[in-house]
Each structure stands twice: as structure tokens, then as C-alpha cells.
C-alpha atoms as a PDB file:
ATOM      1  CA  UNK A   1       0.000   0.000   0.000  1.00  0.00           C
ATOM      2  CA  UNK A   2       1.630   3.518  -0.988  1.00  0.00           C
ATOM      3  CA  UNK A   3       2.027   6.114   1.583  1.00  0.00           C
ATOM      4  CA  UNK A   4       0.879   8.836  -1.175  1.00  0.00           C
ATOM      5  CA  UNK A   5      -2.858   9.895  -1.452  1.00  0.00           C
ATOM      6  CA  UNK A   6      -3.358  10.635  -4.963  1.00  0.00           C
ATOM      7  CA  UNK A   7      -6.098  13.461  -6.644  1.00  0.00           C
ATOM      8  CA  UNK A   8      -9.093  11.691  -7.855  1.00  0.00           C
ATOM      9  CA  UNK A   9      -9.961  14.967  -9.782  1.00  0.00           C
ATOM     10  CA  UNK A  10      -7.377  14.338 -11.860  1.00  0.00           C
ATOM     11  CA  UNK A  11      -8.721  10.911 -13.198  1.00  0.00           C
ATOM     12  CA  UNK A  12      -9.609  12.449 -16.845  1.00  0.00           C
ATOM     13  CA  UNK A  13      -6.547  14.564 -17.821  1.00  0.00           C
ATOM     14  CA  UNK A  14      -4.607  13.519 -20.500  1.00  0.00           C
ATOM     15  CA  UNK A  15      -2.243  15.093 -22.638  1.00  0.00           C
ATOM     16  CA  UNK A  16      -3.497  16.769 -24.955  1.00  0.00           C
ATOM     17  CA  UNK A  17      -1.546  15.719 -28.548  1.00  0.00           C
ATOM     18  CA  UNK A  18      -3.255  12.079 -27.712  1.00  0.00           C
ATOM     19  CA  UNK A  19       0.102   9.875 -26.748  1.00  0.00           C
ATOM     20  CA  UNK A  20      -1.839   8.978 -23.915  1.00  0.00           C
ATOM     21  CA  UNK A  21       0.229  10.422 -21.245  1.00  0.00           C
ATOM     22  CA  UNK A  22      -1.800  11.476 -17.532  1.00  0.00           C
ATOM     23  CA  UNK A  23      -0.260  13.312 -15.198  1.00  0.00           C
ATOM     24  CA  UNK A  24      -0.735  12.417 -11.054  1.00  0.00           C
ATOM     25  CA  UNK A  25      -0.368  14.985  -8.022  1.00  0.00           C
ATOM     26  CA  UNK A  26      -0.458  13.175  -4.548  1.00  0.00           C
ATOM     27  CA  UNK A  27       0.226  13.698  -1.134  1.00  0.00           C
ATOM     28  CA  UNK A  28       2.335  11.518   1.126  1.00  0.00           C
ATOM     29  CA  UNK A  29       0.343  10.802   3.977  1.00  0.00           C
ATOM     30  CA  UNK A  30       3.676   9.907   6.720  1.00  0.00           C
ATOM     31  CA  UNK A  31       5.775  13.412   5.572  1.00  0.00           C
ATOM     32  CA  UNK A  32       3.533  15.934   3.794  1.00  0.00           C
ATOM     33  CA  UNK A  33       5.585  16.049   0.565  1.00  0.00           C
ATOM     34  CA  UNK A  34       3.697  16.354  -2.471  1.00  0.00           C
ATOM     35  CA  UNK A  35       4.469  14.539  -5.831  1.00  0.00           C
ATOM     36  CA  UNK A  36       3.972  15.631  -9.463  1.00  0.00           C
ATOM     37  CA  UNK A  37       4.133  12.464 -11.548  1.00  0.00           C
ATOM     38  CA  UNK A  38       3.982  12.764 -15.273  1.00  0.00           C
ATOM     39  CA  UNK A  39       3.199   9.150 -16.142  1.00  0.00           C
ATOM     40  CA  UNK A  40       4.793   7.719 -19.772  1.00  0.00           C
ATOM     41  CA  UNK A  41       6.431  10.081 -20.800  1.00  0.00           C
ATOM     42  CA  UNK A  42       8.892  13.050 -19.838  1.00  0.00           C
ATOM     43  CA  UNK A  43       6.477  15.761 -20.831  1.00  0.00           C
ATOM     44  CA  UNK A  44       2.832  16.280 -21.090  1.00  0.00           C
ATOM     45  CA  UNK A  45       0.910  18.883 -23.198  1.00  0.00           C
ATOM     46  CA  UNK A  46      -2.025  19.933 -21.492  1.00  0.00           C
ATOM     47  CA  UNK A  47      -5.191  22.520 -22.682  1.00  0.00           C
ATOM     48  CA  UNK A  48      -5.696  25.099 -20.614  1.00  0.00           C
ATOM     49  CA  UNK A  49      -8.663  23.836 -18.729  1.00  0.00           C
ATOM     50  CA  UNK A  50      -6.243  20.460 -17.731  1.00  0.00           C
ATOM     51  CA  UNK A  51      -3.828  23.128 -16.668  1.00  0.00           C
ATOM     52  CA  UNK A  52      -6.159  24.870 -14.457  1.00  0.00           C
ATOM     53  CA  UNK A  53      -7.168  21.444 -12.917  1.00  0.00           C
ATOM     54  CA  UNK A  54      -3.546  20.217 -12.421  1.00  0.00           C
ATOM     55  CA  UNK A  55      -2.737  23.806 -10.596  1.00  0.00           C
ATOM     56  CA  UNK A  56      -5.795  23.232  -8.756  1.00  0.00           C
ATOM     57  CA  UNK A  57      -5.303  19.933  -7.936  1.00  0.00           C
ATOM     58  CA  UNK A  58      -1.668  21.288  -6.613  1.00  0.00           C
ATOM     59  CA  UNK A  59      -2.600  23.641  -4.847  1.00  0.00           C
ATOM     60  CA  UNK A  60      -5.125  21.027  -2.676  1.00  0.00           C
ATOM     61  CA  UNK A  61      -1.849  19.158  -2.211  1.00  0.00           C
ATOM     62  CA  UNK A  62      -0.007  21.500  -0.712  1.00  0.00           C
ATOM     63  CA  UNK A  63      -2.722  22.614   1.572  1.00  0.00           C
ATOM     64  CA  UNK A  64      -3.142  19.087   2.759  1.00  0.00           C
ATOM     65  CA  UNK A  65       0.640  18.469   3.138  1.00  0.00           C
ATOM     66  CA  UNK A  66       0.851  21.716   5.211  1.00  0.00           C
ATOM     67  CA  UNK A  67      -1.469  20.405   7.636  1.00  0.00           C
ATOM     68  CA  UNK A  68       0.184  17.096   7.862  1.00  0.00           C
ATOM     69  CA  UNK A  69       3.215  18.666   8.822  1.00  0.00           C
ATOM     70  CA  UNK A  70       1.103  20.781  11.199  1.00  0.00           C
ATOM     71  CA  UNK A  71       0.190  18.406  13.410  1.00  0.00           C
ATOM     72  CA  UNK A  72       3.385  15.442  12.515  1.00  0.00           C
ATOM     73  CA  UNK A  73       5.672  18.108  12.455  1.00  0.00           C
ATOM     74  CA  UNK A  74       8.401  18.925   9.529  1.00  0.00           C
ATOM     75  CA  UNK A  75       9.993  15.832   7.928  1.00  0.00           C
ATOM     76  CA  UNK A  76      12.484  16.837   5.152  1.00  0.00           C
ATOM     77  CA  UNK A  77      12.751  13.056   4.017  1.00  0.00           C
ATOM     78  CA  UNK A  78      11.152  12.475   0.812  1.00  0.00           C
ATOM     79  CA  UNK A  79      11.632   8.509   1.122  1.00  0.00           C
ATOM     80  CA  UNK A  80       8.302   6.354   0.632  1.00  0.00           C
END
């Protein structure tokens, strides 16, 4: 089982030339770091509505991982 929460919303992007390429943002749930996976590939063209949704879907992430160091305290490790 992975220590990193992943963004459901994120579910439908894909990039946008069609090579099939998603892109994940998660949360580790033991150390509050966040990780932006681009999955397949080293790139990922996105429209600009995906965009908004992947900054949006950041943005939750960090949120989240500031309140898991809140109360856990600061971790600098970014081991699973």
C-alpha cells in the first residue's frame, strides 16, 4: 500500500496531442511532501482547462501536506 494519497480529480486529464500520457499529483500521507508524476512520458501537453485542474489539484496538495506537517511536524525526508 503507498504512503501517497493521490487526486481523484485528476482521473480524466490527458495530454493533450493524444500519446496517452496522464499526469498524477499526490500527497504523502507519513511526511507531507507532495508529488507531481507525469506518467509515460517526460512531458505532457495539457489545454488550458487540464492546466487549471492540475494547478488546482496542486494547490489542494499543498494545503493538505501543510497540515500534515502541522500536526506530525516537519519531515524533510522524501523517502516512501
Amino acid at each position: 500500500m503507498s504512503a501517497f494519497a493521490s487526486d481523484l480529480g485528476l482521473d480524466g486529464i490527458r495530454d493533450a496531442a493524444g500519446h496517452g500520457t496522464e499526469v498524477d499529483v499526490a500527497v504523502h500521507l507519513h511526511n507531507g511532501t507532495v508529488r507531481l508524476s507525469i506518467l509515460s512520458a517526460q512531458e505532457i501537453l495539457l489545454t488550458a482547462d487540464d492546466a487549471d485542474q492540475v494547478a488546482q489539484a496542486l494547490q489542494r496538495a499543498a494545503e493538505q501536506a501543510r497540515g500534515i506537517t502541522a500536526t506530525r511536524g516537519p519531515d524533510r525526508s522524501t523517502s516512501t
